[in-house]
Protein backbone atom coordinates (compact mmCIF):
# COMPACT_ATOMS: atom_id res chain seq x y z
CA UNK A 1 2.48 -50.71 78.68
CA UNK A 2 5.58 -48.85 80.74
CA UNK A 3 7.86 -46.46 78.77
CA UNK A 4 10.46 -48.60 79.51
CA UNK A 5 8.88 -51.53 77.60
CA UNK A 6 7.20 -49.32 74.73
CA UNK A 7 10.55 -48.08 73.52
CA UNK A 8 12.46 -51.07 72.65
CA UNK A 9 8.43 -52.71 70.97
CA UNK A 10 8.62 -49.03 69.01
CA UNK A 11 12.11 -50.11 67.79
CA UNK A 12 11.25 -53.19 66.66
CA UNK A 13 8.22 -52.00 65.10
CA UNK A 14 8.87 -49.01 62.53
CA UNK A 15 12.85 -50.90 62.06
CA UNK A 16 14.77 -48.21 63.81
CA UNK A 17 17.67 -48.57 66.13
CA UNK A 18 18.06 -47.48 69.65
CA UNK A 19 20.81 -45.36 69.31
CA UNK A 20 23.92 -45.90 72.18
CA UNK A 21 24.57 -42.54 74.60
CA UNK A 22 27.95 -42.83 73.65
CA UNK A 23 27.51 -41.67 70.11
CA UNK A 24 25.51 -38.22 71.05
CA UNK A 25 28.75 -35.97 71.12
CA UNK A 26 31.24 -35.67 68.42
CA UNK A 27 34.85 -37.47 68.52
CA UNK A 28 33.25 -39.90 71.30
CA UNK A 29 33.51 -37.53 74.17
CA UNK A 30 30.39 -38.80 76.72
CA UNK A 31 27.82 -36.58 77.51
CA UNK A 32 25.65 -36.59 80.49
CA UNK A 33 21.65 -35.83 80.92
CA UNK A 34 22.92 -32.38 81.89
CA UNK A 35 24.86 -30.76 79.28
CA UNK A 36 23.09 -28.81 76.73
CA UNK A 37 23.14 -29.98 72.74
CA UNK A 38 24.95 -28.37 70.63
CA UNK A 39 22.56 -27.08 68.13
CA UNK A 40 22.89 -25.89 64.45
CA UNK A 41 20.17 -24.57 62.72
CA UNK A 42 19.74 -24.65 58.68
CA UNK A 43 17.11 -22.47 57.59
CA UNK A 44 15.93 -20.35 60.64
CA UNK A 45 13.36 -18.35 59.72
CA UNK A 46 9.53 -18.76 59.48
CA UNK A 47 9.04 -22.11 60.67
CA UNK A 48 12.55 -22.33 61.13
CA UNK A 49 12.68 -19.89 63.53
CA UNK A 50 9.56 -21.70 65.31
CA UNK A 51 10.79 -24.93 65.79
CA UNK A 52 14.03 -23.36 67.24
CA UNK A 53 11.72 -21.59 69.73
CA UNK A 54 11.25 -24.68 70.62
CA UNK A 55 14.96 -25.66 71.33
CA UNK A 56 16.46 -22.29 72.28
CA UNK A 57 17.13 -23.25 76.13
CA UNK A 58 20.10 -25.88 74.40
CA UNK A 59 23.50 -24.44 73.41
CA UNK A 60 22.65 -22.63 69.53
CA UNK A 61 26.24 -22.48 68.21
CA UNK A 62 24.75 -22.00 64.16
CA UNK A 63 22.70 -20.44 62.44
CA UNK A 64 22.35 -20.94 58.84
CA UNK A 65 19.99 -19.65 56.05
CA UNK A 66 20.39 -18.38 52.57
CA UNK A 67 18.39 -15.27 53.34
CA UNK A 68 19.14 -12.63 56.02
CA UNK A 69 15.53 -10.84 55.62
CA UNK A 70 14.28 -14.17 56.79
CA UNK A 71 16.81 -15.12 59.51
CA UNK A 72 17.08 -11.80 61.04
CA UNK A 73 14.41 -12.21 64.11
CA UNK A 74 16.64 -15.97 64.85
CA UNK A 75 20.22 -13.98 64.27
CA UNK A 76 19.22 -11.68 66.85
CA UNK A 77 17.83 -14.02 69.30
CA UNK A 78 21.28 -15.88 69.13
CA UNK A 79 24.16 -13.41 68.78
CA UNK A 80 26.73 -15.89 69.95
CA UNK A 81 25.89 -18.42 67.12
CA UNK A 82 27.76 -18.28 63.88
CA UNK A 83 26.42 -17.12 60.64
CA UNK A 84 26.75 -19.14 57.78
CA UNK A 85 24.49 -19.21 54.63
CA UNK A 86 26.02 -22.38 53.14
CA UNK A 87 26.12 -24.98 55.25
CA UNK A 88 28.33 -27.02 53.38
CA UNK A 89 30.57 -24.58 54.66
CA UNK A 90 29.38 -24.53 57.84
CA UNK A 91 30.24 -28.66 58.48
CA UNK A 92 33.71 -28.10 56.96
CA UNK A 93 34.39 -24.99 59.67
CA UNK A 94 32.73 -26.68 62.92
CA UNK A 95 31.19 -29.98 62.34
CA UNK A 96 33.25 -31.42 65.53
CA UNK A 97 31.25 -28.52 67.60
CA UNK A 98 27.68 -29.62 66.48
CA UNK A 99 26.20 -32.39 67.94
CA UNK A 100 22.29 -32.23 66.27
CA UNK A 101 20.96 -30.33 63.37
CA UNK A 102 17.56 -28.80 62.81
CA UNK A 103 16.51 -28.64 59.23
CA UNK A 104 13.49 -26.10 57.86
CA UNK A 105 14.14 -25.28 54.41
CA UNK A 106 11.97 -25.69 51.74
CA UNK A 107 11.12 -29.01 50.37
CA UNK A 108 13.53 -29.32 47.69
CA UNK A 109 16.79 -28.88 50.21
CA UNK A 110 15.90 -31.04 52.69
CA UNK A 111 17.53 -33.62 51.44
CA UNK A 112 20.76 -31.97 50.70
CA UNK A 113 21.12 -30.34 54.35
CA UNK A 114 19.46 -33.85 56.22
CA UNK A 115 22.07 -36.47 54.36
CA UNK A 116 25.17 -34.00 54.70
CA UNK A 117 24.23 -33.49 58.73
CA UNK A 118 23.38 -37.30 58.64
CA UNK A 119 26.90 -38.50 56.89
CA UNK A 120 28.82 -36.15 59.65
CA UNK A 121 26.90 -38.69 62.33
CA UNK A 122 24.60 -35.35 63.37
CA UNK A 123 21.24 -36.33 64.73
CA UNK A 124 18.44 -34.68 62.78
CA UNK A 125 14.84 -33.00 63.00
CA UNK A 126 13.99 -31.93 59.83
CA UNK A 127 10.49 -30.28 58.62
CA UNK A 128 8.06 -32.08 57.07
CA UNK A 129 7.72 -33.80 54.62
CA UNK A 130 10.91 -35.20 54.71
CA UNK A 131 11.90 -34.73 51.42
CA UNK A 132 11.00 -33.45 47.88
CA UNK A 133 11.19 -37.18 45.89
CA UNK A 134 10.55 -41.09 46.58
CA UNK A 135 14.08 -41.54 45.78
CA UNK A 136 15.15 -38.50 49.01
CA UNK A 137 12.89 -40.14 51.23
CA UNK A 138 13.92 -43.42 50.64
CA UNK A 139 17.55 -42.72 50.90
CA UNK A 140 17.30 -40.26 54.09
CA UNK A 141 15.65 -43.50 55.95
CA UNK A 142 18.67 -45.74 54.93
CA UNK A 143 21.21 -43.26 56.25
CA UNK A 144 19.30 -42.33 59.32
CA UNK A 145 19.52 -46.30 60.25
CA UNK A 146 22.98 -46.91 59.20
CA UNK A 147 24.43 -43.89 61.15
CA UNK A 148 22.08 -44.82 64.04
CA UNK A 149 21.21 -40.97 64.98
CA UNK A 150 18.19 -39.87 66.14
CA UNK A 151 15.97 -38.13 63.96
CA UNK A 152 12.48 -36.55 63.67
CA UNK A 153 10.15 -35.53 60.87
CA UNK A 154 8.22 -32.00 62.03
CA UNK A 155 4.79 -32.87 62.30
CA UNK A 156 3.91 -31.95 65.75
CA UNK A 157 0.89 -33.24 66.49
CA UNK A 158 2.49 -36.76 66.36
CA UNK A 159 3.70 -35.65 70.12
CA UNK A 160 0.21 -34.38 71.24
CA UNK A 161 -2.40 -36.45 73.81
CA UNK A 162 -4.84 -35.88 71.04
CA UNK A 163 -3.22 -38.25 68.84
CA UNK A 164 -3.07 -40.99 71.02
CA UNK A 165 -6.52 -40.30 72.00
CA UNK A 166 -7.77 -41.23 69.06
CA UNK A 167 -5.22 -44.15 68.46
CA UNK A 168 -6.29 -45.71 71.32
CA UNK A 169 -10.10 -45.24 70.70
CA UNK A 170 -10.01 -46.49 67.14
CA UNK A 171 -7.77 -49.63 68.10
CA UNK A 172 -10.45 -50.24 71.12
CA UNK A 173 -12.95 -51.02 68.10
CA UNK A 174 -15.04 -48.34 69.21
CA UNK A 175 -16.20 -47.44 65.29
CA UNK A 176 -15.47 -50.97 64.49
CA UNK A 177 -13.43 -51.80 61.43
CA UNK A 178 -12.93 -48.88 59.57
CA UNK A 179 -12.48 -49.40 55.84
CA UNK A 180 -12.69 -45.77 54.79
CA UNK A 181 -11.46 -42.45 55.28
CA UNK A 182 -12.09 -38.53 53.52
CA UNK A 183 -9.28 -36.06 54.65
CA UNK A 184 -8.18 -32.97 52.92
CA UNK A 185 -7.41 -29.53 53.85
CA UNK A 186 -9.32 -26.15 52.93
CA UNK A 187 -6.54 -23.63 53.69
CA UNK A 188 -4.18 -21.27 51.54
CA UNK A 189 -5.85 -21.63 48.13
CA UNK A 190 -4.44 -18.90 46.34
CA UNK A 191 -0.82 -20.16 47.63
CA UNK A 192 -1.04 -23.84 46.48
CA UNK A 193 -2.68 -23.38 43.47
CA UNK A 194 -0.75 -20.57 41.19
CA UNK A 195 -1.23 -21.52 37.65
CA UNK A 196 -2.84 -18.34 36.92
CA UNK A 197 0.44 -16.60 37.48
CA UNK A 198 2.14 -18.69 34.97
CA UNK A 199 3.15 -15.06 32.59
CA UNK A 200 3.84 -13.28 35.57
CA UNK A 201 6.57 -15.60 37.48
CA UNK A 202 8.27 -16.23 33.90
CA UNK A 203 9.27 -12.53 34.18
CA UNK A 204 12.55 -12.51 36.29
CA UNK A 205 13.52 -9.84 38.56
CA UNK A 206 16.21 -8.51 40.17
CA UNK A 207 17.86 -10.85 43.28
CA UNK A 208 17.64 -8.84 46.86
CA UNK A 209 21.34 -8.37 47.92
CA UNK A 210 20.59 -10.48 51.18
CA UNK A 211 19.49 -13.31 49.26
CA UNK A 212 21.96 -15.91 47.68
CA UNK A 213 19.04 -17.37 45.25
CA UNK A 214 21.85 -19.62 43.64
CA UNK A 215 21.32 -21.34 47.43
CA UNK A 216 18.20 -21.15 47.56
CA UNK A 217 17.40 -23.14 44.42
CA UNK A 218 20.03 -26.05 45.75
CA UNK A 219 19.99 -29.23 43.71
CA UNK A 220 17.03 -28.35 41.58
CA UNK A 221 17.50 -26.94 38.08
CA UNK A 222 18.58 -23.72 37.59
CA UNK A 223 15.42 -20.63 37.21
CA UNK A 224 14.94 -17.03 37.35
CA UNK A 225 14.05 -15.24 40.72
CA UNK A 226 10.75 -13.89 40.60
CA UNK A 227 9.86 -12.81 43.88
CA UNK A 228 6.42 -15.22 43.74
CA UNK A 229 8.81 -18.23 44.43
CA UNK A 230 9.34 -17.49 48.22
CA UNK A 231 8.72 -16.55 51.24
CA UNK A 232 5.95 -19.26 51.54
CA UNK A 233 4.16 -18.90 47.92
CA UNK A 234 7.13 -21.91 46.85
CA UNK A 235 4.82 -24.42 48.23
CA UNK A 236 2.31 -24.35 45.01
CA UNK A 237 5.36 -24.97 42.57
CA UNK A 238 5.98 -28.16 42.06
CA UNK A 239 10.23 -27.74 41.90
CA UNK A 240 10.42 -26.87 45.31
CA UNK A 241 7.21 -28.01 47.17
CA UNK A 242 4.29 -30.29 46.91
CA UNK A 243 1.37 -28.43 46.85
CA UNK A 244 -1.54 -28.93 49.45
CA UNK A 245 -1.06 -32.75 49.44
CA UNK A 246 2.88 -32.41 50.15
CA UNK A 247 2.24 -29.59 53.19
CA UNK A 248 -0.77 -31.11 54.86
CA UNK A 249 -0.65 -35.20 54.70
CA UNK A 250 1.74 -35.53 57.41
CA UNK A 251 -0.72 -33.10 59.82
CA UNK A 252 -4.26 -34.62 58.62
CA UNK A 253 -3.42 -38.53 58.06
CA UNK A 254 -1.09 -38.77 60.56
CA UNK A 255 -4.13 -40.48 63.14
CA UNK A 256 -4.90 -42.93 60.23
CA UNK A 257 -1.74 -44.07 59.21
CA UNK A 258 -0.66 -44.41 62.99
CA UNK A 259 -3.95 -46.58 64.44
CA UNK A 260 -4.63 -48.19 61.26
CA UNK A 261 -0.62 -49.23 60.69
CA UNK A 262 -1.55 -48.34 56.70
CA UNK A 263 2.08 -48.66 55.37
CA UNK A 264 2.13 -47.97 51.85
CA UNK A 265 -0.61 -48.18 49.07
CA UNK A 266 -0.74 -50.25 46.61
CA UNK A 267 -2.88 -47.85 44.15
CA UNK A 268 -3.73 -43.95 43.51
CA UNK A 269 -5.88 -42.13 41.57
CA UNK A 270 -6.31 -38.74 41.18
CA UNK A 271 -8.77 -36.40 39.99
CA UNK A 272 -8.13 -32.77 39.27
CA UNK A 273 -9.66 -29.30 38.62
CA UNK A 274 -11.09 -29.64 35.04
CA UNK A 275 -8.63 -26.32 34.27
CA UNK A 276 -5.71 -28.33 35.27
CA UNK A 277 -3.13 -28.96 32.04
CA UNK A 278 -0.62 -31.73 33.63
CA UNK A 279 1.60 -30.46 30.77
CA UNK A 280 0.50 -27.23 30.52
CA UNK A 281 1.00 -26.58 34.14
CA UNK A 282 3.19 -29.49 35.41
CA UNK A 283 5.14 -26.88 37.37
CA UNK A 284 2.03 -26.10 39.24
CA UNK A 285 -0.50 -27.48 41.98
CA UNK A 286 -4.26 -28.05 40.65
CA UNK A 287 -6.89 -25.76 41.87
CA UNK A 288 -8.24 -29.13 43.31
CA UNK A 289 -7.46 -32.64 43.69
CA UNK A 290 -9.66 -35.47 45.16
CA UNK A 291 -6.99 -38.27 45.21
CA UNK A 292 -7.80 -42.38 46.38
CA UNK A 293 -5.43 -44.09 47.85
CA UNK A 294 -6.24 -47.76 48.36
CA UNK A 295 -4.68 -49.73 51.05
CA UNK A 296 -3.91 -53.21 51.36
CA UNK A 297 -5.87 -55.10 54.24
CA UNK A 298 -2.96 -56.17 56.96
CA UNK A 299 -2.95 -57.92 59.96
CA UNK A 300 -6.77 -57.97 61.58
CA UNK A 301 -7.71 -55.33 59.47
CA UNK A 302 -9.54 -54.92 55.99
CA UNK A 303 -8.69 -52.93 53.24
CA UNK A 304 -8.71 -49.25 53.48
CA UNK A 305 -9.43 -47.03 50.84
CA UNK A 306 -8.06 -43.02 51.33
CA UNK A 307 -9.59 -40.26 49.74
CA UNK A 308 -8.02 -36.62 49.81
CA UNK A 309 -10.05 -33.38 49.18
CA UNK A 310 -8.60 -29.92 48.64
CA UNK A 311 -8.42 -26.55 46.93
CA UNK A 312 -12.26 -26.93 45.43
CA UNK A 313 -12.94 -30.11 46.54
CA UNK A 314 -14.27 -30.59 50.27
CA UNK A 315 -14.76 -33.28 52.39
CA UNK A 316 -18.26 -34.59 52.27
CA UNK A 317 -19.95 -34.00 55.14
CA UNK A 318 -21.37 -37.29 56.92
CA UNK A 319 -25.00 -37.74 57.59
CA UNK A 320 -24.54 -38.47 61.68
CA UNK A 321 -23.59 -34.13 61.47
CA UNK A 322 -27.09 -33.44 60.35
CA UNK A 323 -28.71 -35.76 62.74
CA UNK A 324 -26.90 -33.83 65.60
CA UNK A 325 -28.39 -30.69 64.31
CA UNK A 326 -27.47 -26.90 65.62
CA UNK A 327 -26.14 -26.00 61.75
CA UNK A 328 -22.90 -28.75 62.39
CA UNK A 329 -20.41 -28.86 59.80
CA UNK A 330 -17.71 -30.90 58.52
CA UNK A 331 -14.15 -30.01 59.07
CA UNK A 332 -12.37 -28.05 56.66
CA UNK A 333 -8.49 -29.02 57.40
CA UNK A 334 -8.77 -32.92 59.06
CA UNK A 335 -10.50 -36.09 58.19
CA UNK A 336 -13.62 -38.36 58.89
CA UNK A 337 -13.05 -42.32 59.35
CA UNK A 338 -15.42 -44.29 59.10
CA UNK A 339 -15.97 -47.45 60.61
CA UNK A 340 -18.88 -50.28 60.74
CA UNK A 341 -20.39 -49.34 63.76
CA UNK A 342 -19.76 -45.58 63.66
CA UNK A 343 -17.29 -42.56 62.32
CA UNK A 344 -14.79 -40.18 63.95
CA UNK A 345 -13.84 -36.55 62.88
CA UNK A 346 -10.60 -34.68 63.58
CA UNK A 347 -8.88 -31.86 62.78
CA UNK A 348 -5.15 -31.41 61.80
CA UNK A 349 -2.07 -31.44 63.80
CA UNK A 350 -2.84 -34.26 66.19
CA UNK A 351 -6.68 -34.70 65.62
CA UNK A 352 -7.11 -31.21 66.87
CA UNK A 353 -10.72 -32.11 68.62
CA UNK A 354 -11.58 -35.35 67.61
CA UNK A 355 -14.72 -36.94 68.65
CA UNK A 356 -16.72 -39.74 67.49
CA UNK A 357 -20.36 -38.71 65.62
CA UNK A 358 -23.17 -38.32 65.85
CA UNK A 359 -22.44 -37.05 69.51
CA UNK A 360 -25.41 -39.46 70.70
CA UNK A 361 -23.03 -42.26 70.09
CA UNK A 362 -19.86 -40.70 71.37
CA UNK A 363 -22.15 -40.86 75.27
CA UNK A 364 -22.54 -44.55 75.31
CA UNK A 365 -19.02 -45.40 74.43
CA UNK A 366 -16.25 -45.34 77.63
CA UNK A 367 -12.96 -44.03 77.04
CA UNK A 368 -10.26 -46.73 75.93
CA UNK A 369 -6.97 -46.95 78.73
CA UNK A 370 -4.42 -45.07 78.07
CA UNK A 371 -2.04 -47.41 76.19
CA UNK A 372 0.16 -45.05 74.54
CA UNK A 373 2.65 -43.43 76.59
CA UNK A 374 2.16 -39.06 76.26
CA UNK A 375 4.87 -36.60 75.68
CA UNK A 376 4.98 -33.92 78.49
CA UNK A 377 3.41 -30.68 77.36
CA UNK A 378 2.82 -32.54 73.70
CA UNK A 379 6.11 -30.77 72.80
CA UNK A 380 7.29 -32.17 69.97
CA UNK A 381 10.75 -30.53 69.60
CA UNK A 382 11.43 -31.43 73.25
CA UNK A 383 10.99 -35.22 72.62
CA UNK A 384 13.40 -35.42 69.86
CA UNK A 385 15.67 -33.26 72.16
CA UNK A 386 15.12 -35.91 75.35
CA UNK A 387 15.56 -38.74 72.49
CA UNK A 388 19.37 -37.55 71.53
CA UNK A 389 19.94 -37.49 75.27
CA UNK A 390 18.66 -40.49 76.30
CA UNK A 391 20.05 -42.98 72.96
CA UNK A 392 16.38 -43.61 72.15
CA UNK A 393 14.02 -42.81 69.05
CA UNK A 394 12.02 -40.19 69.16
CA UNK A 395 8.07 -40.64 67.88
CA UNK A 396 8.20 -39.58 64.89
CA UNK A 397 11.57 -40.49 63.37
CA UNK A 398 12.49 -40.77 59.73
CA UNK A 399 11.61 -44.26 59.14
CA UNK A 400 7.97 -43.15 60.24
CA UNK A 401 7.47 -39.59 58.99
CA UNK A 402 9.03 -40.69 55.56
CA UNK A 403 6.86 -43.31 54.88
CA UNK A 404 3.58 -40.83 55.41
CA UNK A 405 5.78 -38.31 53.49
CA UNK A 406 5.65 -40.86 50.88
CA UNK A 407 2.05 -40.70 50.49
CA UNK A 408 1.78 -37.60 50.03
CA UNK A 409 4.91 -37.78 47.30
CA UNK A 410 2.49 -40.70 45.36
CA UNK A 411 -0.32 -38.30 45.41
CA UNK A 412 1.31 -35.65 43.61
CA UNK A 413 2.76 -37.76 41.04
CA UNK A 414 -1.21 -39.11 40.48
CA UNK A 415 -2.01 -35.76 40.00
CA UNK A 416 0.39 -35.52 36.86
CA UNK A 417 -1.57 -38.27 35.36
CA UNK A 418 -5.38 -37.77 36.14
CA UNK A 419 -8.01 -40.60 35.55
CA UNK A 420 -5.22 -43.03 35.87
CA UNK A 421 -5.34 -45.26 38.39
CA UNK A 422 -1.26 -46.24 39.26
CA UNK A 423 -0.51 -48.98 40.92
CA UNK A 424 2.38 -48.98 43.01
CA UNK A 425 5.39 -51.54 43.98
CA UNK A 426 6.55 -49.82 47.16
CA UNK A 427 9.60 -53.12 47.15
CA UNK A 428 10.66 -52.08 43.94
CA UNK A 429 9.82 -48.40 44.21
CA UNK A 430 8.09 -47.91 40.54
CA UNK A 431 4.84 -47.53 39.15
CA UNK A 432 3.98 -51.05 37.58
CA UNK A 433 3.90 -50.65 33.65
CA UNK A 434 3.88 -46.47 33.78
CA UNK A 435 7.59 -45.52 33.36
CA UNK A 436 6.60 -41.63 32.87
CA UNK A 437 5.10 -42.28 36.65
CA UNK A 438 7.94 -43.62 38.36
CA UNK A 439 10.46 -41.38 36.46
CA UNK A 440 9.33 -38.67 38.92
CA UNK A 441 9.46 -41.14 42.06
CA UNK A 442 12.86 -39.60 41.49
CA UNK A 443 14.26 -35.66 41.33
CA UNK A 444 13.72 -34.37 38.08
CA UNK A 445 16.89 -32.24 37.97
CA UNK A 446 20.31 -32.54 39.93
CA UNK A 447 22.54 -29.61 39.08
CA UNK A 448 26.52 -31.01 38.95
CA UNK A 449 27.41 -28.82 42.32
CA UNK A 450 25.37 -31.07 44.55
CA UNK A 451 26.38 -34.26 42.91
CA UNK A 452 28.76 -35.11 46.32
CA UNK A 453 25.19 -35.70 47.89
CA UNK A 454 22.43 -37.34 45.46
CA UNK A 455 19.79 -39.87 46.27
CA UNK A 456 20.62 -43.34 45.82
């Protein structure tokens, strides 16, 4: 299939709109192939600062983040951009000057700075996953359709040759139909999983002078700082991030949910870390989780059932490994699916090194045709950039990367109720006859200064 004809079948698709040229610069002023976007950055350190690698060659005119420790490397990169550290302010001062926002906060103000770029008509890339609640997600895809921008959830491998490698294998029926798959990630144990700190982070601490923590914190109830909230370490609590689950589903099940068009589930169950209090430590991420999702059969396919591994669960290493020999072993961040006729294994961000197993069988079956167009240089920031320019969507936009957000979201309410298997109305977003369940499908704090921009 040509470009030309995959874009508009992409549209029609995942339900997003091709977005006109004429909308890409503020107060309808056109803007041609050559002029360079008008960039505003919220949150621009760590992976902030990253992504904007990414898109420094365009025209950076802001630069906002709550913390200068953090932002310093990006201020300096960009002297001519303006400094803001609310941006809420920085919309009221220059929205007319910002044609597309970047987004890498944590978790929990995604939402806030996606929907306020979103409602000034700003096209978006924002980190994944897309947001912190059912309810954000939900309500970010809406907008992003209504105000026809161009948006992209960050989970590069979605751009990479890799990815489409393995679309295109699995959709040529080379493992036949696959009706299970065991993904999970081994990595940053001791920052996911923090409920032995529980005494120690109840004990606040003084607030550095170049952080605004009142910022930081956004829509979510008010807390102490401890200093065992942030840089990264916010990812294990469950106010502002969602654990392993929430940081790794849109890297490892990406592949899956892309060649195997699984859409939502209909049930989850989750089992945790015997040591694992969902009262006790409902502000926390298990030591481990081994979490089913089962998927409705659709289209030509069967039923699919999911099953995550992390923290001290691993994925279970498949018996083709040990018929290959040489001491092979399973992957540690990625997934095995595994089809009638034979299995695949991947690693994360854009099935890093896929291959089919045992290698015997990966000899005797040819490579698929490319069917999927690539992204030059896999660059994922670049395609949402080309995307604003050229009116189209870009691969992985918000009606796509939220729904495998949601996933993950699903799986770490399961993991507040383990043993019980939820099953879940995606049309009516709620856990059938669990109410506690689907209570957090939505934030469980909204402090009154953010109420100008809450989830639907």
């Amino acid at each position: 299939m040509k470009r030309r004809a995959f874009v508009p079948a992409a549209a029609a698709a995942f339900g997003f709109q091709i977005v006109r040229p004429g909308v890409l610069r503020s107060q309808g002023a056109e803007k041609t192939p050559n002029e360079k976007i008008r960039l505003a950055v919220i949150g621009c350190g760590g992976q902030g600062g990253a992504d904007l690698g990414g898109m420094a060659h365009e025209a950076v005119v802001a630069l906002c983040d709550v913390d200068d420790r953090r932002a310093a490397d990006s201020f300096g990169k960009h002297p001519q951009a303006k400094r803001f550290k609310d941006f809420r302010k920085m919309f009221d001062e220059m929205a007319d000057g910002i044609d597309a926002v970047l987004v890498a906060t944590p978790d929990h103000t995604h939402f806030t700075a996606a929907m306020t770029a979103m409602r000034a008509g700003k096209h978006v890339y924002c980190e994944k996953p897309l947001a912190h609640s059912v309810a954000e997600l939900r309500t970010l895809r809406k907008t992003a359709l209504e105000k026809k921008v161009v948006t992209q959830v960050g989970n590069q491998g979605h751009s990479s040759a890799s990815i489409r490698g393995l679309v295109e294998m699995v959709r040529s029926g080379a493992i036949g139909n696959v009706t299970e798959i065991h993904a999970g990630c081994d990595a940053f144990k001791d920052v996911y999983a923090q409920q032995g700190r529980m005494a120690e982070l109840a004990q606040p601490e003084e607030v550095p002078k170049e952080l605004d923590w009142n910022l930081w914190q956004g829509p979510v109830a008010e807390r102490s700082y401890h200093p065992g909230f942030l840089p990264f370490s916010w990812r294990g609590h469950m106010a502002y991030g969602g654990g392993c689950l929430g940081d790794w589903i849109c890297h490892v099940v990406d592949p899956s949910f892309w060649a195997l068009d699984l859409d939502m589930p209909t049930a989850v169950t989750a089992e945790v870390t015997k040591d694992y209090d969902p009262k006790l430590h409902a502000m926390f991420y298990p030591r481990g989780t081994r979490i089913t999702f089962e998927f409705p059969a659709k289209g030509s396919r069967g039923p699919v059932k999911l099953i995550w591994h992390d923290g001290e669960f691993s994925i279970p290493s498949p018996k083709e490994l040990e018929e290959e020999g040489q001491g092979r072993k399973v992957v540690g961040t990625g997934a095995v699916l595994i089809g009638d006729k034979g299995k695949i294994m991947h690693g994360s961000h854009g099935a890093g090194g896929w291959r089919i197993i045992p290698v015997q069988k990966a000899r005797e079956i040819p490579k698929p045709d490319e069917t999927i167009p690539r992204v030059k240089d896999g660059n994922h920031q670049q395609d949402w950039l080309d995307a604003v320019r050229a009116g189209r969507p870009a691969g992985s936009p918000f009606e796509y990367g939220g729904a495998l957000s949601e996933i993950g979201l699903l799986g770490v309410v399961a993991t507040r109720f383990p043993g019980e298997r939820l099953v879940w109305d995606a049309g009516a977003m709620q856990f059938t006859g669990h109410e506690a369940a689907t209570a957090l499908a939505r934030p469980a704090s909204w402090r009154a200064e953010w109420d100008g921009v809450r989830p639907a």
